[in-house]
C-alpha atoms as a PDB file:
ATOM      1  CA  UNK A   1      13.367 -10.749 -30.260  1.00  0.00           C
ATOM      2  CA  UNK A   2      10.691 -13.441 -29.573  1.00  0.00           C
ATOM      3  CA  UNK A   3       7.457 -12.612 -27.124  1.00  0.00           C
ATOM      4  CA  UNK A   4       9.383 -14.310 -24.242  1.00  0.00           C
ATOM      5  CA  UNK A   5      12.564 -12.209 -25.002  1.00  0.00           C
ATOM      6  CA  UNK A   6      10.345  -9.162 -24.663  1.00  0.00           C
ATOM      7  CA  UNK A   7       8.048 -10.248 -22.094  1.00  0.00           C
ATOM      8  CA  UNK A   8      11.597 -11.041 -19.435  1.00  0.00           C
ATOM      9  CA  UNK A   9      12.859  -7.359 -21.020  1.00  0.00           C
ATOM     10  CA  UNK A  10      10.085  -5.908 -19.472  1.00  0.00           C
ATOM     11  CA  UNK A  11       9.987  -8.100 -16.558  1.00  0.00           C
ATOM     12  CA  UNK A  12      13.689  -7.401 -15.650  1.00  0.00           C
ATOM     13  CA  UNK A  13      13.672  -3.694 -16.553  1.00  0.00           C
ATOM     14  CA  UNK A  14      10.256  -3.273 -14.182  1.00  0.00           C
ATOM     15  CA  UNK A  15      11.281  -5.276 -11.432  1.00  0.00           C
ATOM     16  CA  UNK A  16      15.121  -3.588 -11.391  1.00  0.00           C
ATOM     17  CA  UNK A  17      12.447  -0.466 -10.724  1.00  0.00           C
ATOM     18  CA  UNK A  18      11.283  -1.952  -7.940  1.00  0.00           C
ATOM     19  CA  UNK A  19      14.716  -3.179  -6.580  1.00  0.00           C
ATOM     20  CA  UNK A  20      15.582   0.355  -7.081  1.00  0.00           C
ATOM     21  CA  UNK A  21      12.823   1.038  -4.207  1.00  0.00           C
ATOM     22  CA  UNK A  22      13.241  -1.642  -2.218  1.00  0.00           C
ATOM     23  CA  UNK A  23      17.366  -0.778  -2.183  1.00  0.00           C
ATOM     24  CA  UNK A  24      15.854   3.339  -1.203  1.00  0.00           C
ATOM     25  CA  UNK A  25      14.024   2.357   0.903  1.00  0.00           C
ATOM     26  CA  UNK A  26      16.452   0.278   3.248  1.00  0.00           C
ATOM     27  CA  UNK A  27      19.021   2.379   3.158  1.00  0.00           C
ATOM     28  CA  UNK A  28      16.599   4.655   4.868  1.00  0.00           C
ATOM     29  CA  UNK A  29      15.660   1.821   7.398  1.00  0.00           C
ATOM     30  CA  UNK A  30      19.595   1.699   7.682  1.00  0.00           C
ATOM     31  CA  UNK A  31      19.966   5.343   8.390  1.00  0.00           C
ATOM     32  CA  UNK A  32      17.335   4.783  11.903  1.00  0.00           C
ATOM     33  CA  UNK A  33      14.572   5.537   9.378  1.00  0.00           C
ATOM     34  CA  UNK A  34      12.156   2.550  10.678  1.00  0.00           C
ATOM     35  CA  UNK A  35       8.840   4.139   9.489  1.00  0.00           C
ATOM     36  CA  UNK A  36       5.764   1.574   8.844  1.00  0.00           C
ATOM     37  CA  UNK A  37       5.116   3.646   5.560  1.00  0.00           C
ATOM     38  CA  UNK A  38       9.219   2.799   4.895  1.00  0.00           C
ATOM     39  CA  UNK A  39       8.743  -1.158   5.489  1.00  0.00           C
ATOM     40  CA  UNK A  40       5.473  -0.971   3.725  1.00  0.00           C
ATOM     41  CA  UNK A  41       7.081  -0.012   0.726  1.00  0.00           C
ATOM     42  CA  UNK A  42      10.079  -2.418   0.554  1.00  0.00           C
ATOM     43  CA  UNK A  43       7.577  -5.409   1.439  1.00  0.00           C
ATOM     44  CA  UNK A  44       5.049  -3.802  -1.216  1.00  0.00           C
ATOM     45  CA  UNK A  45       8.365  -3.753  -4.018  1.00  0.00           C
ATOM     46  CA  UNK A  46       9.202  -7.296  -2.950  1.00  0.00           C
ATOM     47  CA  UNK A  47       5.507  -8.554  -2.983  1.00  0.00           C
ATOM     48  CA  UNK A  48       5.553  -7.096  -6.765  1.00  0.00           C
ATOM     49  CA  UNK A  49       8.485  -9.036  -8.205  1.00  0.00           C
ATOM     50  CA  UNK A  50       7.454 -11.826  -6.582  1.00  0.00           C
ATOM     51  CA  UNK A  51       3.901 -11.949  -8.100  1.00  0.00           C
ATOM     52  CA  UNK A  52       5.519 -10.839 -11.305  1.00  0.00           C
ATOM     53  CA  UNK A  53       7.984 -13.428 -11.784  1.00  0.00           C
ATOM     54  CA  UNK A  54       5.409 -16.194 -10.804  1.00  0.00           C
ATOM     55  CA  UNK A  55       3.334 -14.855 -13.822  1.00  0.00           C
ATOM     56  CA  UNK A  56       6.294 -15.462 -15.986  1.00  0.00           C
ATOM     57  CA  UNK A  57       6.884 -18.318 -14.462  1.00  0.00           C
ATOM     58  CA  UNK A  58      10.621 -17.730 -12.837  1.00  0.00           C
ATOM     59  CA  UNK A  59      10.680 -19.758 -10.662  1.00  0.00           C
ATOM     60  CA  UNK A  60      14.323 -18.968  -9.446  1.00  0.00           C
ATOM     61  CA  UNK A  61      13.170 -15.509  -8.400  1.00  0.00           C
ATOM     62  CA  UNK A  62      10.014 -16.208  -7.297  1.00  0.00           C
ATOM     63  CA  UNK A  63      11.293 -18.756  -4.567  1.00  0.00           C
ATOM     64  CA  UNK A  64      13.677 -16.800  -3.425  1.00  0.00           C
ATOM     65  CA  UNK A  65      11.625 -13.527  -3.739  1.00  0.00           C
ATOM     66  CA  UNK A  66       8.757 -16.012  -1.384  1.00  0.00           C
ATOM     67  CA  UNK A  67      11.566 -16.204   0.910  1.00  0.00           C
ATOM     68  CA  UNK A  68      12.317 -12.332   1.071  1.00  0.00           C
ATOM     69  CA  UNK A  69       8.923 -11.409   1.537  1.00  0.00           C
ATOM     70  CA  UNK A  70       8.242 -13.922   4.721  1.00  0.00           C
ATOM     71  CA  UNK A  71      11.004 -12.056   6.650  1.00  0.00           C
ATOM     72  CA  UNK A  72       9.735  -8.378   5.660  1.00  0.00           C
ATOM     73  CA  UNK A  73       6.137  -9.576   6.301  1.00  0.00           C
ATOM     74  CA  UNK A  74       7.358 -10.427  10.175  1.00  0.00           C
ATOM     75  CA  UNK A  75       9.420  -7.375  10.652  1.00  0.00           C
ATOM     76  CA  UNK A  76       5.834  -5.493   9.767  1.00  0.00           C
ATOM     77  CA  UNK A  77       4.301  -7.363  12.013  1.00  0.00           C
ATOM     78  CA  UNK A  78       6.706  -6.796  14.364  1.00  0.00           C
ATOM     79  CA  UNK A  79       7.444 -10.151  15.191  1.00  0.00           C
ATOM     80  CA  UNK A  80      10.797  -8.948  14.613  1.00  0.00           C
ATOM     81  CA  UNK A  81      12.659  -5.809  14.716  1.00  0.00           C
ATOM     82  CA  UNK A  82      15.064  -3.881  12.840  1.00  0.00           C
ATOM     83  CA  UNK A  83      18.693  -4.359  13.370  1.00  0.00           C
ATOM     84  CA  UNK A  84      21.978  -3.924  11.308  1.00  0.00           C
ATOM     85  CA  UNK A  85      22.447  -7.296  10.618  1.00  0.00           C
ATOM     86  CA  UNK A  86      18.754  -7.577   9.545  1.00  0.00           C
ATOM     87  CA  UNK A  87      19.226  -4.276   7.319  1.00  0.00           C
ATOM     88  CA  UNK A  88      22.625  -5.439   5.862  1.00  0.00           C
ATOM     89  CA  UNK A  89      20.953  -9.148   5.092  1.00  0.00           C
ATOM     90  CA  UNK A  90      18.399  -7.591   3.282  1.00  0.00           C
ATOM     91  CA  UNK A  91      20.562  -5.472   1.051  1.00  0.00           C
ATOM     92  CA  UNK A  92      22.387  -8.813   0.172  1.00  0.00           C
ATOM     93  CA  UNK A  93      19.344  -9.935  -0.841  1.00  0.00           C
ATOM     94  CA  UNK A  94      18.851  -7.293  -3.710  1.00  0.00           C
ATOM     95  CA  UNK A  95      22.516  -7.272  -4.553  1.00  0.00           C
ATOM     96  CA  UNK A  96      21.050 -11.298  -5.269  1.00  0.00           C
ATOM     97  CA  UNK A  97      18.430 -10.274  -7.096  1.00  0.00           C
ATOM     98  CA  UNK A  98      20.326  -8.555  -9.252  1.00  0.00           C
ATOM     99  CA  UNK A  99      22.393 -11.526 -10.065  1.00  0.00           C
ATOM    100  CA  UNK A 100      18.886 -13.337 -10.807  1.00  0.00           C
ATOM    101  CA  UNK A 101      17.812 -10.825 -12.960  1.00  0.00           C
ATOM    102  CA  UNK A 102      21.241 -11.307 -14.634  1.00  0.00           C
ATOM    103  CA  UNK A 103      20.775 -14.925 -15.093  1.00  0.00           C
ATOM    104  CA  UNK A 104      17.131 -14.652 -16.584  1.00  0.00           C
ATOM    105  CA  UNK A 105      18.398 -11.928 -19.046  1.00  0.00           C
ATOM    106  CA  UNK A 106      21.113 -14.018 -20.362  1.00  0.00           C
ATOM    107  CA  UNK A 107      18.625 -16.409 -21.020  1.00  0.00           C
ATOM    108  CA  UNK A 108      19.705 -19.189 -18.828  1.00  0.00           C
ATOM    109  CA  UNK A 109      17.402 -21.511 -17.431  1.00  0.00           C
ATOM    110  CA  UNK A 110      18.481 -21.775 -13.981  1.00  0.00           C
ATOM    111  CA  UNK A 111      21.386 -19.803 -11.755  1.00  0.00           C
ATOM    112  CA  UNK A 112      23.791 -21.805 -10.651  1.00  0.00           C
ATOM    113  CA  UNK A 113      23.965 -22.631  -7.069  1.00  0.00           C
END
């Protein structure tokens, strides 16, 4: 296994963690669960694997992790609120991620589109 091979392991293994959290945590949001502490800690999981995967330089995730994190910095702002469809778009989001994640542990370049 070469140092980039073990350095996207641990990547992928630490940021499925966080997915883990950020899935928890809005399934809670889902349940009427709309707690600032509860939004802090999805944005704070997403804000995580973004900043990680810009260190390893995925770009792939970190766009799309960029693009994640805008819409849960707004709803904890409230510039927008929480809603069903904004719950279930979210979880779509980490079923997404996943699929990254899949991608960069195969060892592919890019996802396709």
């Amino acid at each position: 296994m070469s140092d980039m091979d073990e350095i996207y392991s641990v990547f992928a293994q630490e940021s499925r963690e966080q997915l883990t959290e950020m899935e928890a945590g809005l399934l809670q949001m889902e349940q009427g669960d709309v707690d600032p502490e509860t939004i802090n800690a999805i944005f704070r999981a997403a804000h995580t694997i973004k900043g990680a995967s810009g260190v390893i330089e995925c770009h792939f995730i970190e766009g799309f992790m960029h693009k994640v994190e805008n819409v849960l910095d707004r709803l904890r702002n409230s510039e927008i609120q929480v809603s069903s469809d904004l719950t279930g778009l979210l979880l779509r989001c980490c079923d997404q991620l996943s699929s990254l994640m899949d991608v960069l542990e195969a060892g592919q370049p890019d996802p396709s589109a």
